[in-house]
Protein backbone atom coordinates (compact mmCIF):
# COMPACT_ATOMS: atom_id res chain seq x y z
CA UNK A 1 0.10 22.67 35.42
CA UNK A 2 0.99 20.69 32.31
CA UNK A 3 -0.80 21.44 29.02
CA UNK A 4 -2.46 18.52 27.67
CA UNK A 5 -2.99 18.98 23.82
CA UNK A 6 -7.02 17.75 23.29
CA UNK A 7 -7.35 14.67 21.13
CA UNK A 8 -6.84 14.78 17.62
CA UNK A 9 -9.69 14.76 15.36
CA UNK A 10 -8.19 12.83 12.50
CA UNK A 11 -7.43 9.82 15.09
CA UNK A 12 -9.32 6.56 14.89
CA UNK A 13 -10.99 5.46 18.05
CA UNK A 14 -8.13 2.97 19.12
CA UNK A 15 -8.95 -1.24 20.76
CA UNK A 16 -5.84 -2.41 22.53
CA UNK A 17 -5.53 -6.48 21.16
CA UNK A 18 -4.32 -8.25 23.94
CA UNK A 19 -1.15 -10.14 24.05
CA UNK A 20 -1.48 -13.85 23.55
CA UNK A 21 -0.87 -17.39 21.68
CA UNK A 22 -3.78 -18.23 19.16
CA UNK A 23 -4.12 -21.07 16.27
CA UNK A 24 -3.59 -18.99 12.95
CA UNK A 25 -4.93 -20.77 9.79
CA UNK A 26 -7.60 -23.31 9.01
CA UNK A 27 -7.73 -26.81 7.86
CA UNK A 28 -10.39 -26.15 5.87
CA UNK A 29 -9.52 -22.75 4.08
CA UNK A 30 -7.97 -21.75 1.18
CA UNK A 31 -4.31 -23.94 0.52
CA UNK A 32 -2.83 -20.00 1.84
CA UNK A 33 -4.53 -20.58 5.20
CA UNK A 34 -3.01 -24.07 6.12
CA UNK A 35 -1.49 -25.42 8.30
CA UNK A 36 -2.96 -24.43 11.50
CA UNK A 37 -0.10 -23.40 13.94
CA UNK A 38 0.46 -21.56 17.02
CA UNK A 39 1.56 -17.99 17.09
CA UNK A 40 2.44 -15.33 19.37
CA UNK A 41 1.40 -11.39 19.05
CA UNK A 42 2.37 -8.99 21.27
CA UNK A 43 -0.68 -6.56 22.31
CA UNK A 44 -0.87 -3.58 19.54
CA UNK A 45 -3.48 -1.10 19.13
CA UNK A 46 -6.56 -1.59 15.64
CA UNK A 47 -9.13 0.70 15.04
CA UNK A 48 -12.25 -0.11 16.22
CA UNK A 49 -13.88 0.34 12.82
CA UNK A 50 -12.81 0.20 9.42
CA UNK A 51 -11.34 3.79 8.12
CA UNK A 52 -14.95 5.58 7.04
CA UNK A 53 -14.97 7.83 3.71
CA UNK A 54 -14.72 10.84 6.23
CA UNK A 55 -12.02 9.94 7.70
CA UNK A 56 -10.30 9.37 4.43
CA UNK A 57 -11.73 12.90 2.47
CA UNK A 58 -9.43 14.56 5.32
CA UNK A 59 -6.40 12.67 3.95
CA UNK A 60 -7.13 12.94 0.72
CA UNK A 61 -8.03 17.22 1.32
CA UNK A 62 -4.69 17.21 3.26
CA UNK A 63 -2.48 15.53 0.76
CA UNK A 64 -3.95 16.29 -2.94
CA UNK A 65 -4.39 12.72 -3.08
CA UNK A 66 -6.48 11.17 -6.13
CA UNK A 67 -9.61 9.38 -4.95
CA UNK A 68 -10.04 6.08 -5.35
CA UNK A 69 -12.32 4.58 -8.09
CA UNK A 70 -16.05 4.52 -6.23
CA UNK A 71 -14.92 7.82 -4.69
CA UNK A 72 -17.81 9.38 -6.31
CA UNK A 73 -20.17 6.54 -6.84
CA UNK A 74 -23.76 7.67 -4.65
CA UNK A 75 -23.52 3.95 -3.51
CA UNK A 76 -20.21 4.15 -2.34
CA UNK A 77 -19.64 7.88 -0.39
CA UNK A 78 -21.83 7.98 2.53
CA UNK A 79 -19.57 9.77 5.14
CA UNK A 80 -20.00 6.85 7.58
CA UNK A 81 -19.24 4.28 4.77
CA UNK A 82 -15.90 2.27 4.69
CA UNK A 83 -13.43 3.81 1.86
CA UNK A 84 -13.58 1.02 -0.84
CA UNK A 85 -11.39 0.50 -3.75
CA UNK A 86 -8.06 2.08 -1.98
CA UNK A 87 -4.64 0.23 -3.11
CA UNK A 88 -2.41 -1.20 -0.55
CA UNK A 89 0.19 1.33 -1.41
CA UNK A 90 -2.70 4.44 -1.39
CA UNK A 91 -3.64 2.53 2.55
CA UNK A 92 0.28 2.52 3.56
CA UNK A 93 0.19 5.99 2.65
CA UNK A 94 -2.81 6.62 4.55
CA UNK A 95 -1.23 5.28 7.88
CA UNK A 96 1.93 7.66 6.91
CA UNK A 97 0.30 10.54 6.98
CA UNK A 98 -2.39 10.01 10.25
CA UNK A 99 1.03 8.81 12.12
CA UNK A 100 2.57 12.32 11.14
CA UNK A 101 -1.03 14.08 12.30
CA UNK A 102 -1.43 12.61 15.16
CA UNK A 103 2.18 12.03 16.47
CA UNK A 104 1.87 8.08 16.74
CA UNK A 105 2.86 5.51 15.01
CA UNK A 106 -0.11 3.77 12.74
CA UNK A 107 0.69 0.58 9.87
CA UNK A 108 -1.37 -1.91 8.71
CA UNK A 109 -1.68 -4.86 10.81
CA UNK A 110 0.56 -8.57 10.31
CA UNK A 111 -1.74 -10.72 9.01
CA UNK A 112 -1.40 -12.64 11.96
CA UNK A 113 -2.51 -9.69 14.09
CA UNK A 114 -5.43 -9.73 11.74
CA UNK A 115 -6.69 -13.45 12.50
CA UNK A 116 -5.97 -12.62 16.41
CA UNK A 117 -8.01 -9.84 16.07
CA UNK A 118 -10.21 -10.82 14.04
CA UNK A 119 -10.72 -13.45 16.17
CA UNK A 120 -11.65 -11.78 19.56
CA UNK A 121 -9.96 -14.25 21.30
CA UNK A 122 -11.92 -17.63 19.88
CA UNK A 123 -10.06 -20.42 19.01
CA UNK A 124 -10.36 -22.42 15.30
CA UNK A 125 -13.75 -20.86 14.14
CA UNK A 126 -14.20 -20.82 10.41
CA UNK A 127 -15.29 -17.36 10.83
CA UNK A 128 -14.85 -14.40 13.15
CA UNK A 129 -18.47 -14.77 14.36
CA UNK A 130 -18.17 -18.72 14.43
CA UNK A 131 -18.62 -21.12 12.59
CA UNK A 132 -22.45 -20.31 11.20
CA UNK A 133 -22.24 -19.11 7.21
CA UNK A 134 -22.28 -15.68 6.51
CA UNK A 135 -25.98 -15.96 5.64
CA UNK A 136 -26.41 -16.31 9.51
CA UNK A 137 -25.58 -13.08 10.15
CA UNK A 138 -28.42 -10.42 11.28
CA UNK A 139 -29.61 -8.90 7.65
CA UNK A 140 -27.67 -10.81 6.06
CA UNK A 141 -30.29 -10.60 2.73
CA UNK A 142 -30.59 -6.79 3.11
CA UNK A 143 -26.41 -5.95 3.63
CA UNK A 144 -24.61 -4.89 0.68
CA UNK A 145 -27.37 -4.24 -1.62
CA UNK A 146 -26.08 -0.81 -2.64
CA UNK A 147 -22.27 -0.88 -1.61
CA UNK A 148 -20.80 -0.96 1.80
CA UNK A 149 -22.86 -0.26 5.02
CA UNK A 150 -21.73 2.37 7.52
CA UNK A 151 -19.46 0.70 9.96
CA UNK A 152 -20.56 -0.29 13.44
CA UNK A 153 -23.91 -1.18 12.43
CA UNK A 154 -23.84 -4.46 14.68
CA UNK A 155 -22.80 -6.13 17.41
CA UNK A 156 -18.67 -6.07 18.04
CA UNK A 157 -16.38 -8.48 18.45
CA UNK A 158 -15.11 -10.11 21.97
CA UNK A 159 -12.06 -7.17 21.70
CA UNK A 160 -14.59 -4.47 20.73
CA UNK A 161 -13.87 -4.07 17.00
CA UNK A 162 -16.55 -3.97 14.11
CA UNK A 163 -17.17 -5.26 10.44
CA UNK A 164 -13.86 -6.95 11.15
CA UNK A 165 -14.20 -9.99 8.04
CA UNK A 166 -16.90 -8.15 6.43
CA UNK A 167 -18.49 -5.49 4.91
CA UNK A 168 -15.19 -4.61 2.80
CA UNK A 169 -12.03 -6.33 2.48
CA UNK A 170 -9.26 -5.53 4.41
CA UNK A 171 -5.21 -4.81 3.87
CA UNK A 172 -2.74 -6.38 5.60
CA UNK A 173 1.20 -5.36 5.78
CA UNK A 174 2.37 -8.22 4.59
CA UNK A 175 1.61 -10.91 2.37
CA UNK A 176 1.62 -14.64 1.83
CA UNK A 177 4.10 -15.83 -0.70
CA UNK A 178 3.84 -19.93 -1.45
CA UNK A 179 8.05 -20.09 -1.96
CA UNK A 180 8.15 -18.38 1.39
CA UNK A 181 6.63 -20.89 3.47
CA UNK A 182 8.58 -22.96 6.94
């Protein structure tokens, strides 16, 4: 019989983003965002909600790692909270050390696996819910009075994942760069 070790408790609960073509960008963005052109991801594996402050105390027990700023702000350290205020470099790390606890290999998304994801497989919406204003969403006057909400308070996405484009922003692995640009 072959031992199977029992999941790991630092491990996010994992959404497989299907392979597939989408439009990245937006007309009607930011100068960043344009043009609108077709790209290609291969499937890859997001968490299904942003990393909570629990989730991030165990890194930052494990490692000796400083909080970051709102660490101990009452209105930004529910358990069940997103961690806000973390660097790009101090969420790099992060993903270092839960691919070394776990055994697998975790980054920070492209930003074009982002927008795919992000997405949920809709086509040239100005947001990831559509294209209603964010004052459409459910709450939407009683969200973010006191800091972040705990994640997966609402409805998913079409590929299962939640608060993706809200609640807190977001870090990507790479960046956009004007004198980069095809």
């Amino acid at each position: 019989m072959q031992h199977v070790a029992p999941p790991s408790t630092v491990e996010p609960s994992l959404i497989r983003i299907p392979e597939g073509w989408f439009l990245m960008g937006s007309d009607s963005g930011q100068d960043c965002e344009r043009p609108i052109h077709r790209v290609w991801i291969n499937s890859f594996f997001l968490a299904a909600t942003q990393v909570t402050n629990a989730e991030y105390g165990r890194f930052l027990h494990a490692t000796a790692t400083m909080p970051p700023p709102f660490w101990n702000d009452p209105n930004f350290h529910h358990a069940q909270q997103p961690v806000a205020g973390v660097s790009w470099h101090e969420a790099a790390r992060y993903c270092e050390w839960l691919s070394s606890e776990t055994g697998r290999c975790f980054r920070l998304p492209t930003e074009a696996e982002w927008e795919r994801a992000a997405r949920g497989g809709v086509e040239q919406k100005q947001f990831p819910w559509g294209d209603d204003p964010p004052q459409s969403l459910p709450d939407y006057g009683k969200r973010w009075l006191t800091g972040p909400e705990p994640v997966a308070q609402y409805a998913p996405n079409a590929f299962g994942l939640y608060d993706i484009g809200d609640n807190v922003h977001e870090w990507c692995t790479d960046w956009y760069d004007p004198n980069n640009v095809l």
